[in-house]
C-alpha atoms as a PDB file:
ATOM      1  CA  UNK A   1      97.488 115.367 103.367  1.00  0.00           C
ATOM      2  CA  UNK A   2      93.600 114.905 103.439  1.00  0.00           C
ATOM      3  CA  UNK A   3      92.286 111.943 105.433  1.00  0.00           C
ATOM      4  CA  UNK A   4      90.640 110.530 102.140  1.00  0.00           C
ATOM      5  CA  UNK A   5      94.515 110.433 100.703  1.00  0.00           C
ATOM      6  CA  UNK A   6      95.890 108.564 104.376  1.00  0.00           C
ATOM      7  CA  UNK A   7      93.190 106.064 104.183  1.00  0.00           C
ATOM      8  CA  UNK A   8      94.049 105.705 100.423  1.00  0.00           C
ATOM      9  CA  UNK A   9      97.944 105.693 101.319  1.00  0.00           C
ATOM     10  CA  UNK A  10      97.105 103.097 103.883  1.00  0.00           C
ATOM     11  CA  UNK A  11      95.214 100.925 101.706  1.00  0.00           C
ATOM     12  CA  UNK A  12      97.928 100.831  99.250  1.00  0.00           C
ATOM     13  CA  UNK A  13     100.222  99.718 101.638  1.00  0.00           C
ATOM     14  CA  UNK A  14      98.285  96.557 103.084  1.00  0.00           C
ATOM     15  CA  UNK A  15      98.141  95.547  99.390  1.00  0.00           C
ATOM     16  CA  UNK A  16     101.269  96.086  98.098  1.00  0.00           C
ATOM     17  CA  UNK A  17     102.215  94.077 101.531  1.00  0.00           C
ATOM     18  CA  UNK A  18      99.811  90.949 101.094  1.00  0.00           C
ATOM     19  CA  UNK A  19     101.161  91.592  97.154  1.00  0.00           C
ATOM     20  CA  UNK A  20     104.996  90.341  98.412  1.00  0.00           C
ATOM     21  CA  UNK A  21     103.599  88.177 101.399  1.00  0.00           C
ATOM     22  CA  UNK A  22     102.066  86.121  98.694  1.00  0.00           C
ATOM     23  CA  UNK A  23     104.871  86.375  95.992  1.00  0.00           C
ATOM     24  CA  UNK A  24     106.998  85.662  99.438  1.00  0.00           C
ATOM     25  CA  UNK A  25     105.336  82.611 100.290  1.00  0.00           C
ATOM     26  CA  UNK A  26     105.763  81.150  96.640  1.00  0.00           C
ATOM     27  CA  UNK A  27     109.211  81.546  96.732  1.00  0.00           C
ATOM     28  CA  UNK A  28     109.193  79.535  99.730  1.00  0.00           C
ATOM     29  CA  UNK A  29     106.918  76.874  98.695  1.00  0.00           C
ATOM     30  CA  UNK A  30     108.542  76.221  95.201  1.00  0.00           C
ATOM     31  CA  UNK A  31     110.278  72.974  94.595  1.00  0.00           C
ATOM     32  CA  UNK A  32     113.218  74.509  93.351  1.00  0.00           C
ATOM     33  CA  UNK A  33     114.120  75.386  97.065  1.00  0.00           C
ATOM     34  CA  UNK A  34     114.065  71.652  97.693  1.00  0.00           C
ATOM     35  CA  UNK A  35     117.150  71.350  95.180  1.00  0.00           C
ATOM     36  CA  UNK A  36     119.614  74.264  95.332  1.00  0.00           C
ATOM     37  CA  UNK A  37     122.252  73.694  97.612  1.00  0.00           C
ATOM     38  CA  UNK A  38     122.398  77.296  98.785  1.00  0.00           C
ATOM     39  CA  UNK A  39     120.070  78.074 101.357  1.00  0.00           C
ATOM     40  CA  UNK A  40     120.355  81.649 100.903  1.00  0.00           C
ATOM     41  CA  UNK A  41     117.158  82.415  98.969  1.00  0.00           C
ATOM     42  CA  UNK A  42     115.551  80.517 100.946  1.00  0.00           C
ATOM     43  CA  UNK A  43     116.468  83.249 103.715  1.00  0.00           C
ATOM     44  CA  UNK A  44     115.836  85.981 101.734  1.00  0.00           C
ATOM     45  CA  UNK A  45     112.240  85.144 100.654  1.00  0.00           C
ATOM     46  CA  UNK A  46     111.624  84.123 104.614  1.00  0.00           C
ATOM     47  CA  UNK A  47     113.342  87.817 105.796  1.00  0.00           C
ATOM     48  CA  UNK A  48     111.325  89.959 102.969  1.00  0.00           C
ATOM     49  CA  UNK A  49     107.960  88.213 104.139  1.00  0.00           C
ATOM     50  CA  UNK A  50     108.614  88.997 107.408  1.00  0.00           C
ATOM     51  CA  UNK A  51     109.098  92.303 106.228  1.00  0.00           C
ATOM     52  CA  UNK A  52     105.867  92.296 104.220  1.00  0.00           C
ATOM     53  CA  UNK A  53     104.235  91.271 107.026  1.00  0.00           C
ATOM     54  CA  UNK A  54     105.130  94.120 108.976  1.00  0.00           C
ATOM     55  CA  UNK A  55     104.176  96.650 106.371  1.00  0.00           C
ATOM     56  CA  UNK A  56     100.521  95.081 105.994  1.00  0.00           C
ATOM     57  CA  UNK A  57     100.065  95.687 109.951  1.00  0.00           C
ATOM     58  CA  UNK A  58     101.638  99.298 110.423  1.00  0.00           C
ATOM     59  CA  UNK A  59      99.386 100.246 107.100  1.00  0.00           C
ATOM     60  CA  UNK A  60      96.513  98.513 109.278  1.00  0.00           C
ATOM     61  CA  UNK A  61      97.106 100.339 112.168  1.00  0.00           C
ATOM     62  CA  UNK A  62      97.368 103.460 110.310  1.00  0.00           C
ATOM     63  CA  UNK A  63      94.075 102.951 108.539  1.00  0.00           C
ATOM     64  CA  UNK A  64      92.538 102.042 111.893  1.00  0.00           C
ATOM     65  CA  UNK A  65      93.991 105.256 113.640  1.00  0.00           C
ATOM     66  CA  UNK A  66      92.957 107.691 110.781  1.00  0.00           C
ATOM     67  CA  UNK A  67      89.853 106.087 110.684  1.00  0.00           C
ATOM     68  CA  UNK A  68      89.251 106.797 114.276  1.00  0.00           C
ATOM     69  CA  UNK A  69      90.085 110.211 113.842  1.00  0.00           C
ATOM     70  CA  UNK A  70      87.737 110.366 111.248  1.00  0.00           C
ATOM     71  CA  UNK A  71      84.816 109.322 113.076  1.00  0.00           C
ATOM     72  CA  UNK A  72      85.535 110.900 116.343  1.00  0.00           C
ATOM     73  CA  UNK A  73      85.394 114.072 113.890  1.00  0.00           C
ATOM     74  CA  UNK A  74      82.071 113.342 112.681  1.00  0.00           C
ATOM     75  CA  UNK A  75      80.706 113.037 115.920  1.00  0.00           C
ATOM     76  CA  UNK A  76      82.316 116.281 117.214  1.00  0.00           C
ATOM     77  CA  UNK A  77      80.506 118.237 114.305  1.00  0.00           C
ATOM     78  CA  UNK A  78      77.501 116.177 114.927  1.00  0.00           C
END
């Protein structure tokens, strides 16, 4: 794996992460949760943004650490 394709695997995963955050938090916010007497869904959507979450900062952290690497490699050659 080239570090161009980690920062691009990285990238990928903060967006497909902010993708369900946000699909997440409509789920949440809809009115129908108001008026099903299941609360289940409700749990779900709450439990998959929390995962969502998670994914957008270990694909942060990633980036950050590759790009780190990346520099400190730059200044070796330099």
């Amino acid at each position: 794996m080239t570090a161009i394709s980690a920062l691009s695997n990285s990238l990928s995963g903060i967006q497909k992460g902010l993708e369900g955050a946000k699909r997440n938090a409509a789920e949440i916010a809809s009115k129908d949760q108001f008026t099903q007497q299941d609360p289940s869904s409700l749990a779900k959507s709450m439990v998959e943004l929390k995962g969502n979450t998670l994914q957008v900062k270990a694909s942060a952290k990633a980036f950050e650490i590759i790009s780190d690497a990346i520099g400190s490699i730059i200044n070796i050659k330099v």
